[in-house]
C-alpha atoms as a PDB file:
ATOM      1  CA  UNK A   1     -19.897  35.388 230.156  1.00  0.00           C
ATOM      2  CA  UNK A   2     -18.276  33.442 227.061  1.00  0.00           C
ATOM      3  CA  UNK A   3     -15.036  33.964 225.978  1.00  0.00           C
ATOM      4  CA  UNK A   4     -14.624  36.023 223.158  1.00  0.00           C
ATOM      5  CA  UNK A   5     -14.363  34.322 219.916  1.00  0.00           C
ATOM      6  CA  UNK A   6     -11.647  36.980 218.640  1.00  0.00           C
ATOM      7  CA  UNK A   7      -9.146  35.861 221.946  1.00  0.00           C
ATOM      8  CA  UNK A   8     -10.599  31.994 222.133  1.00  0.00           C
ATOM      9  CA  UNK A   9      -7.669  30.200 221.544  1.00  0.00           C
ATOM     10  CA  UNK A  10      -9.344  26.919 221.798  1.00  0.00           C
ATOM     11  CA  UNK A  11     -11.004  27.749 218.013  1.00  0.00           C
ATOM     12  CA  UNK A  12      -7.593  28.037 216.271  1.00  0.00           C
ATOM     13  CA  UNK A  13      -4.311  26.842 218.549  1.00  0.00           C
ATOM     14  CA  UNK A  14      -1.825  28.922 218.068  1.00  0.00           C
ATOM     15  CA  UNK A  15      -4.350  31.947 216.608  1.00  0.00           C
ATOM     16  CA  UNK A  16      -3.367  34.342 219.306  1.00  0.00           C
ATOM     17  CA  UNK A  17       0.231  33.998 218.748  1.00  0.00           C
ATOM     18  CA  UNK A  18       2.263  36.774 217.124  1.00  0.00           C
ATOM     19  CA  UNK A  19       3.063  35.881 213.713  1.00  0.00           C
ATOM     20  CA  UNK A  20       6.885  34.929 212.729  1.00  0.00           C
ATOM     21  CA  UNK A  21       9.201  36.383 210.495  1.00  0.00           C
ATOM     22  CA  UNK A  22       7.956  35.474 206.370  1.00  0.00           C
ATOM     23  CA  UNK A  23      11.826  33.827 205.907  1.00  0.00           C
ATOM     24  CA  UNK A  24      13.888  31.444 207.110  1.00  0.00           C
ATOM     25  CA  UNK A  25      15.512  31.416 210.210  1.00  0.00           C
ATOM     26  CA  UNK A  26      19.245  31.671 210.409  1.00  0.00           C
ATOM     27  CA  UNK A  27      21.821  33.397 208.445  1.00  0.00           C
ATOM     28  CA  UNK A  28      20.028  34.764 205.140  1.00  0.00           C
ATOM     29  CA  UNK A  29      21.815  34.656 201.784  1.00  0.00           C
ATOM     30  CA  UNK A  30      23.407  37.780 200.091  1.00  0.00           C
ATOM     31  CA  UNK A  31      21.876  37.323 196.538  1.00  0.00           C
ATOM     32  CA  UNK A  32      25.318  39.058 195.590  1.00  0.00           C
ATOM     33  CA  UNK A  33      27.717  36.831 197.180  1.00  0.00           C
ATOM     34  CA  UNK A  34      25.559  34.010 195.950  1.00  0.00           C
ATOM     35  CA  UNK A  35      25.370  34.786 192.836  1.00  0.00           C
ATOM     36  CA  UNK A  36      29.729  35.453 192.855  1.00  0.00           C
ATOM     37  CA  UNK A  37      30.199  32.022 194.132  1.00  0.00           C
ATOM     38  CA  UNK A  38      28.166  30.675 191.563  1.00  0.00           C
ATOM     39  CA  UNK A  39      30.289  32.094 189.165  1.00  0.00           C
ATOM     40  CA  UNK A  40      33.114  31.285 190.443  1.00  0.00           C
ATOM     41  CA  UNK A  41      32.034  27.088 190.826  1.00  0.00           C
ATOM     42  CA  UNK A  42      31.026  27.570 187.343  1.00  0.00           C
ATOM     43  CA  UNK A  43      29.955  23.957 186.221  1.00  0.00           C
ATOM     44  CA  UNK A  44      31.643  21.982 188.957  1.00  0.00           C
ATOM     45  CA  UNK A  45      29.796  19.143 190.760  1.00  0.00           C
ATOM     46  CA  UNK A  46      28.585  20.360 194.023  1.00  0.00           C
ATOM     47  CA  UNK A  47      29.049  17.407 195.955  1.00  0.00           C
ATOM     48  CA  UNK A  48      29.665  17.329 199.285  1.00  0.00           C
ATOM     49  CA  UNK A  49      33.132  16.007 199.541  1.00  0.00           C
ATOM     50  CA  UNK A  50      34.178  18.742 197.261  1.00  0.00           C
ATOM     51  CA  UNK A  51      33.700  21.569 199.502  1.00  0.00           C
ATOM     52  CA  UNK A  52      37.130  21.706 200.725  1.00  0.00           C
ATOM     53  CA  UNK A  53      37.733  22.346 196.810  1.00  0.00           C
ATOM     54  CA  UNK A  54      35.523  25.113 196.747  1.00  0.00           C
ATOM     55  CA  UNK A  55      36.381  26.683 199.723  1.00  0.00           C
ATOM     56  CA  UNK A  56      40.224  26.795 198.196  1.00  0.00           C
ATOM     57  CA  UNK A  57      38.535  28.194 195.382  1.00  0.00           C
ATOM     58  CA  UNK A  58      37.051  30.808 197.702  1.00  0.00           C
ATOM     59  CA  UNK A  59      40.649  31.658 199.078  1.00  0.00           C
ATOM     60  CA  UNK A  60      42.310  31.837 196.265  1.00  0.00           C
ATOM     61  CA  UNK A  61      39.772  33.832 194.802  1.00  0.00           C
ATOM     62  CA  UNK A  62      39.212  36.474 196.800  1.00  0.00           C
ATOM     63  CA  UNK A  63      42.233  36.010 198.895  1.00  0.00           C
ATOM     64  CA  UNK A  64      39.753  35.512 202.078  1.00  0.00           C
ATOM     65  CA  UNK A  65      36.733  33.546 203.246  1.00  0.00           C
ATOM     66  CA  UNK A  66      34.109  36.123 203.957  1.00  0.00           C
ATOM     67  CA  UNK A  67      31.479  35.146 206.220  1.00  0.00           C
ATOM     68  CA  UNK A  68      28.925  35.861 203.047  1.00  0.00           C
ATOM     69  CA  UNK A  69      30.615  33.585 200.558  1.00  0.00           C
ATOM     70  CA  UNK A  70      30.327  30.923 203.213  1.00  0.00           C
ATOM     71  CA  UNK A  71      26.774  31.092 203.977  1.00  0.00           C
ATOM     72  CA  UNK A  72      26.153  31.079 199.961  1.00  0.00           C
ATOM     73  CA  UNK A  73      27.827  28.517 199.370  1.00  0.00           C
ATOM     74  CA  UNK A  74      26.177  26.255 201.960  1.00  0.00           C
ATOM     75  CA  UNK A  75      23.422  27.214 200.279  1.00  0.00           C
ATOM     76  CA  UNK A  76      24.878  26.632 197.018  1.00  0.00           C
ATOM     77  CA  UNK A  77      25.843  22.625 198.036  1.00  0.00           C
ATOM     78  CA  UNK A  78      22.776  22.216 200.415  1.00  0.00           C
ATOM     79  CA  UNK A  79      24.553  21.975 203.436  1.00  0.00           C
ATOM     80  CA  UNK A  80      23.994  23.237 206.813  1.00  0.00           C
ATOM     81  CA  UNK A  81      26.058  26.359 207.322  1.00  0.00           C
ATOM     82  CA  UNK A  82      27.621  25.101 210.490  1.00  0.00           C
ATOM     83  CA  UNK A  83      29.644  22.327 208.325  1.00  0.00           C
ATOM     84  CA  UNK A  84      31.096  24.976 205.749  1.00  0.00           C
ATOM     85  CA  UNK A  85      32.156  27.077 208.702  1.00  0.00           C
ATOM     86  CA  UNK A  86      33.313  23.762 210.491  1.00  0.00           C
ATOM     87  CA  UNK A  87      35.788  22.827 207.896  1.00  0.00           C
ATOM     88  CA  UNK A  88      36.461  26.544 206.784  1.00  0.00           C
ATOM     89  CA  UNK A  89      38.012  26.814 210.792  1.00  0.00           C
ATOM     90  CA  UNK A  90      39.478  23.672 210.903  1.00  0.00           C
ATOM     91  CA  UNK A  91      42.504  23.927 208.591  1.00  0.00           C
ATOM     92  CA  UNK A  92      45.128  26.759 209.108  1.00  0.00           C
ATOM     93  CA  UNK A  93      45.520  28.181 205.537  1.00  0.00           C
ATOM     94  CA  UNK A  94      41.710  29.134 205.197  1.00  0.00           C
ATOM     95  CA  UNK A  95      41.079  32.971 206.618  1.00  0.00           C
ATOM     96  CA  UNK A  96      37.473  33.330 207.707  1.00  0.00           C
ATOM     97  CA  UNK A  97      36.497  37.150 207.587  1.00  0.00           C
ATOM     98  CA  UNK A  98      33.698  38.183 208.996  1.00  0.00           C
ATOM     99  CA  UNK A  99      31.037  40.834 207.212  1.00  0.00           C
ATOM    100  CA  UNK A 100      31.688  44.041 207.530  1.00  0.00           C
ATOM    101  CA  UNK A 101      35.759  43.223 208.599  1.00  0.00           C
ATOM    102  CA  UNK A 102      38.041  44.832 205.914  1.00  0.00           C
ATOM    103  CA  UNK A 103      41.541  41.688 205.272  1.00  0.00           C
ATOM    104  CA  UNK A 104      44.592  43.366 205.709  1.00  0.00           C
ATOM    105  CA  UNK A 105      46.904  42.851 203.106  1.00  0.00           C
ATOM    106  CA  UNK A 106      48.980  39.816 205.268  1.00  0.00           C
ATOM    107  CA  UNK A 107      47.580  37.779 208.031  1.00  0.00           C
ATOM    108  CA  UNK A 108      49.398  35.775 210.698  1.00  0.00           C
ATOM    109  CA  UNK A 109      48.670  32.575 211.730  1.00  0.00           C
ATOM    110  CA  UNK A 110      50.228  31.749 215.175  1.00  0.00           C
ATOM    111  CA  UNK A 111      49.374  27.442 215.969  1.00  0.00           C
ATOM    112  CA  UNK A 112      47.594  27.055 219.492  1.00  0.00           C
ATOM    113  CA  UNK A 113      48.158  23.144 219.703  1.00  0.00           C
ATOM    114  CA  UNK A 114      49.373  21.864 222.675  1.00  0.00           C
ATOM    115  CA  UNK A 115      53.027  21.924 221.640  1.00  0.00           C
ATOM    116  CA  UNK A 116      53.259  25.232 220.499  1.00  0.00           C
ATOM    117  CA  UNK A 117      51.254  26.532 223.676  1.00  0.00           C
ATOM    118  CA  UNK A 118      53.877  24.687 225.404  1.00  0.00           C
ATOM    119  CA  UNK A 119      56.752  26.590 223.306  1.00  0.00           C
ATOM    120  CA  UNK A 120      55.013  29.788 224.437  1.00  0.00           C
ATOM    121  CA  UNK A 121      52.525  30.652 221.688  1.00  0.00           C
ATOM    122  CA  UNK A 122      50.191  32.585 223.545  1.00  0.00           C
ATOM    123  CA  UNK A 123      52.860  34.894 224.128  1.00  0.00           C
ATOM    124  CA  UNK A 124      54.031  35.068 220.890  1.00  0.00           C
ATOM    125  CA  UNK A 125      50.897  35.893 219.826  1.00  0.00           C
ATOM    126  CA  UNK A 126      50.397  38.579 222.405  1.00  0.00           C
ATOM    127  CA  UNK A 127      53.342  39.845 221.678  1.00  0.00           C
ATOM    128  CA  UNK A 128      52.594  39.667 217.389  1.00  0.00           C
ATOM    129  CA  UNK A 129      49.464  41.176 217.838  1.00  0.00           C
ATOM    130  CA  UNK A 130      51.276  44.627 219.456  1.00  0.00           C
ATOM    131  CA  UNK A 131      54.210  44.766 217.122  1.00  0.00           C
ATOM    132  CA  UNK A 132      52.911  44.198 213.985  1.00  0.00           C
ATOM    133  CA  UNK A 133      50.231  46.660 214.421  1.00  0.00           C
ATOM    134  CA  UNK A 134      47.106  47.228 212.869  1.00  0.00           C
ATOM    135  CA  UNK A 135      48.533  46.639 208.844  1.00  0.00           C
ATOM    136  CA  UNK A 136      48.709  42.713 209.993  1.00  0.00           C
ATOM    137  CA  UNK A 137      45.777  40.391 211.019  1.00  0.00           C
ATOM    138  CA  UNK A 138      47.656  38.258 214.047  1.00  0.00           C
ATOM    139  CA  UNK A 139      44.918  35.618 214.671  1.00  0.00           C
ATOM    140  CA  UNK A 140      45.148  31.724 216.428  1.00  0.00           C
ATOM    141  CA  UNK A 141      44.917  28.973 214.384  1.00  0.00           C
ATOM    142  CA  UNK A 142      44.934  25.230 214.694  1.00  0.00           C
ATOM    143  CA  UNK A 143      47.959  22.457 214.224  1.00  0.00           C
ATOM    144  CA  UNK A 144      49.693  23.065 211.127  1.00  0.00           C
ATOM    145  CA  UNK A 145      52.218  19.951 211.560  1.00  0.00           C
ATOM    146  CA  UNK A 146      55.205  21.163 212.726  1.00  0.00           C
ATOM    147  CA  UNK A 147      55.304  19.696 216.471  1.00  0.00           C
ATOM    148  CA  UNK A 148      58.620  19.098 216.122  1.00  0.00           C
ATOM    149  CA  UNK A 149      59.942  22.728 215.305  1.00  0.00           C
ATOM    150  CA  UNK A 150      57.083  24.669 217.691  1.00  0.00           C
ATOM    151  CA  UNK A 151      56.168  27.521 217.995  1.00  0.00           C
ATOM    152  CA  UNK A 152      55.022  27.980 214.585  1.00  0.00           C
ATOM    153  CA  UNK A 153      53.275  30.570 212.680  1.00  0.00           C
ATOM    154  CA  UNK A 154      52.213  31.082 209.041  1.00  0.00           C
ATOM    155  CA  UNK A 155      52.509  34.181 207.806  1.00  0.00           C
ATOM    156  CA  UNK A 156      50.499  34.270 204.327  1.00  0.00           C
ATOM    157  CA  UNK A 157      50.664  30.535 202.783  1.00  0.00           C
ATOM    158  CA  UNK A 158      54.449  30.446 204.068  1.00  0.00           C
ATOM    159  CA  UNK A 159      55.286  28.203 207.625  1.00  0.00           C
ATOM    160  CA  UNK A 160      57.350  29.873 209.669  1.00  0.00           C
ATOM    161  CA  UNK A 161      59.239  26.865 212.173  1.00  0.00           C
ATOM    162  CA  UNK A 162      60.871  28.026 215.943  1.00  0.00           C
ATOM    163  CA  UNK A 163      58.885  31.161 215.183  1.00  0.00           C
ATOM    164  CA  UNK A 164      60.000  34.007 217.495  1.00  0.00           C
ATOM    165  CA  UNK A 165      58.620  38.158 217.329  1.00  0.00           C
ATOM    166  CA  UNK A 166      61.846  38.962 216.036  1.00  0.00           C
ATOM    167  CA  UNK A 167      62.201  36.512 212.995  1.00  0.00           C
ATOM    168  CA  UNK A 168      58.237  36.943 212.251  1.00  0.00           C
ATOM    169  CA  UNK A 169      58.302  40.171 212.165  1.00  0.00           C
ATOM    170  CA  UNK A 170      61.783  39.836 210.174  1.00  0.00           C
ATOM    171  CA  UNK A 171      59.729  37.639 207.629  1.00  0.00           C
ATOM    172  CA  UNK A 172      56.197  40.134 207.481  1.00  0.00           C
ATOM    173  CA  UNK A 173      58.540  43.419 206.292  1.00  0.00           C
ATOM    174  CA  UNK A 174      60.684  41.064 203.732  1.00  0.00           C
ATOM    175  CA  UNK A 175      57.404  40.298 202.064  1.00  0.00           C
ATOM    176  CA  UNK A 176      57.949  36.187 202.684  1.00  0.00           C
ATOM    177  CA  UNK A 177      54.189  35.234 202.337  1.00  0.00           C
ATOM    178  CA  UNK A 178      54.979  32.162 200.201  1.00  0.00           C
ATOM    179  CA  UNK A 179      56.520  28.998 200.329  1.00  0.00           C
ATOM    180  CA  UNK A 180      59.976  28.778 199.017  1.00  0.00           C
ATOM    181  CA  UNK A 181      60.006  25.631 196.256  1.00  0.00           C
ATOM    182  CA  UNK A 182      63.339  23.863 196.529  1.00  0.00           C
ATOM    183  CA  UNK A 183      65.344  22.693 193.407  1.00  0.00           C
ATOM    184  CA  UNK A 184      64.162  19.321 192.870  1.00  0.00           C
ATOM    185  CA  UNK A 185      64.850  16.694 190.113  1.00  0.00           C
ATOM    186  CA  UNK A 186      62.599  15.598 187.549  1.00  0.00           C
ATOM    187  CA  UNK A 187      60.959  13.029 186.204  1.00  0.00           C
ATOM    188  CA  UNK A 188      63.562  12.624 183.451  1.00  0.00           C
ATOM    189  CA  UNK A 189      66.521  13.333 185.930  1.00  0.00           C
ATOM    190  CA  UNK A 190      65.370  10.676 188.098  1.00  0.00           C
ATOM    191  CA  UNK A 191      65.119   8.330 185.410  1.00  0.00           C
ATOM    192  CA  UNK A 192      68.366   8.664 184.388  1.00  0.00           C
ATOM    193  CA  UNK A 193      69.995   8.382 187.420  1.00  0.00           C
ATOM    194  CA  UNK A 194      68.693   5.054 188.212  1.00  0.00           C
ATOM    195  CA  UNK A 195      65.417   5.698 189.773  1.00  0.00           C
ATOM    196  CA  UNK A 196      62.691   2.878 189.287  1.00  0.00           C
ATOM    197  CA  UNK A 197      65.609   0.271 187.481  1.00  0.00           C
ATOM    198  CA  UNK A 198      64.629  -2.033 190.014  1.00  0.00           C
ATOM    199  CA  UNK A 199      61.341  -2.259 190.010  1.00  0.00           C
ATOM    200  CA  UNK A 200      61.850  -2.586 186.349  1.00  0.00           C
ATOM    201  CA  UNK A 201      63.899  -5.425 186.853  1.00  0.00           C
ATOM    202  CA  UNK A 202      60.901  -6.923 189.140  1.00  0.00           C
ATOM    203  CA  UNK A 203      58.222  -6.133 186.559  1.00  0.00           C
ATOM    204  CA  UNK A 204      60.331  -7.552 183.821  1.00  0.00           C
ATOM    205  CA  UNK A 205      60.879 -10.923 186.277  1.00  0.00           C
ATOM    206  CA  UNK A 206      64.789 -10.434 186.089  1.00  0.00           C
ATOM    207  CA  UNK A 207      64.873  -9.919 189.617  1.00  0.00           C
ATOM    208  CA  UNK A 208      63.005 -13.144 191.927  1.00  0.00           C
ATOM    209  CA  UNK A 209      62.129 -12.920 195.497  1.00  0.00           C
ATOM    210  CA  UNK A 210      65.551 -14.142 197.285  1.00  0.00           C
ATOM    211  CA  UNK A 211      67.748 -13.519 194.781  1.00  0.00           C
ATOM    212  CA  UNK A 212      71.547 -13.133 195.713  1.00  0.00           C
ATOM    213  CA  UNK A 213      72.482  -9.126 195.662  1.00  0.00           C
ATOM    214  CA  UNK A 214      75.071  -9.506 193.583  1.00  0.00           C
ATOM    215  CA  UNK A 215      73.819  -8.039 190.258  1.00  0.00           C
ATOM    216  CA  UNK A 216      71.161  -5.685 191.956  1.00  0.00           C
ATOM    217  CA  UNK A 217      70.511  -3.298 189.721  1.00  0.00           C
ATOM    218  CA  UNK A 218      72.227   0.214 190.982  1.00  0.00           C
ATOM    219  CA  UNK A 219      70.518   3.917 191.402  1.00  0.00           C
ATOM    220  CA  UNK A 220      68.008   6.022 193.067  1.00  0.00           C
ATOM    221  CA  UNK A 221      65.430   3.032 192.782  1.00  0.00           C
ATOM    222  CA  UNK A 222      66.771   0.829 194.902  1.00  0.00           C
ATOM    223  CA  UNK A 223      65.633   3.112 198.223  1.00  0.00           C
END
């Protein structure tokens, strides 16, 4: 007996199949979030090498990364979502938030490089993570630089150095989320004390390569 035409799949490959989903695979864009981040890039370029840019924009913006930002702005810069979320993990001071996860007012970022995990990170962030309780987001986080003075944690956009429970937790109930900006002289200052008088002297060809020091011009620029 013939096959029947209706289950013959030699007619139409592929006719018997069930049919897929009408849209895309992957992650689908919220219209919303797309249409915030949008607003928020305003007219800027959307080049690629600007999405570390963008993403601070993010940040600052919203004082998070949520997962639904990130997917609309891949969409946003035609990229794949992978390499938003890819640089988005990569560097310490960016807090990815996933949908549906509500930011706590403070999160805490302990380092997991191989210095700090030898200077007993893991347990410090054990140890952060029952302390601080659920008002602070304790999460790992990669290298933020300071090898030298491990274990370190960032707590807001402030590095903490030879971070221990004690002086973290010290630092989360004194409010220390920023950076403290030392006194530092100015252009003017600088100036005035000497700074850039010998490369002045260079420019101006007072100074020659080999010159005896005597008569080298004094101050801050000779460093």
């Amino acid at each position: 007996m013939p096959p029947s035409a209706k289950h013959d799949r030699r007619i139409h490959p592929g006719s018997g199949r069930r049919r897929g989903p009408n849209y895309p695979k992957g992650r689908q864009v919220d219209p919303a979030a797309l249409a915030e981040v949008q607003a928020l890039l305003g007219d800027r370029e959307r080049r690629r090498d600007l999405l570390i840019e963008h993403l601070h924009l993010l940040q600052d913006h919203f004082g998070c990364l949520h997962a639904r930002h990130l997917a609309a702005l891949a969409e946003e810069m035609r990229l794949a979502l992978v390499e938003v979320y890819e640089v988005a993990s990569f560097y310490a001071h960016f807090d990815i938030v996933m949908d549906g996860e509500t930011p706590p007012p403070i999160t805490v970022r302990v380092c997991d490089s191989l210095s700090c995990e030898l200077a007993g990170a893991q347990q410090l962030l054990t140890d952060l993570q029952t302390r601080l309780g659920d008002g602070v987001r304790v999460v790992r986080a990669p290298c933020m630089g300071g090898c030298d003075k491990a274990p370190v944690a960032a707590i807001g956009h402030a590095l903490h150095e030879n971070a221990t429970v004690a002086s973290v937790s010290g630092a989360v109930a004194a409010g220390e989320t920023h950076p403290v900006i030392p006194a530092y002289p100015g252009l003017e200052r600088y100036r005035a004390d000497g700074g850039y008088r010998l490369l002045e002297a260079c420019l101006a060809q007072e100074r020659k390569p080999g010159a005896p020091g005597a008569g080298t011009p004094t101050g801050g620029g000779q460093r």
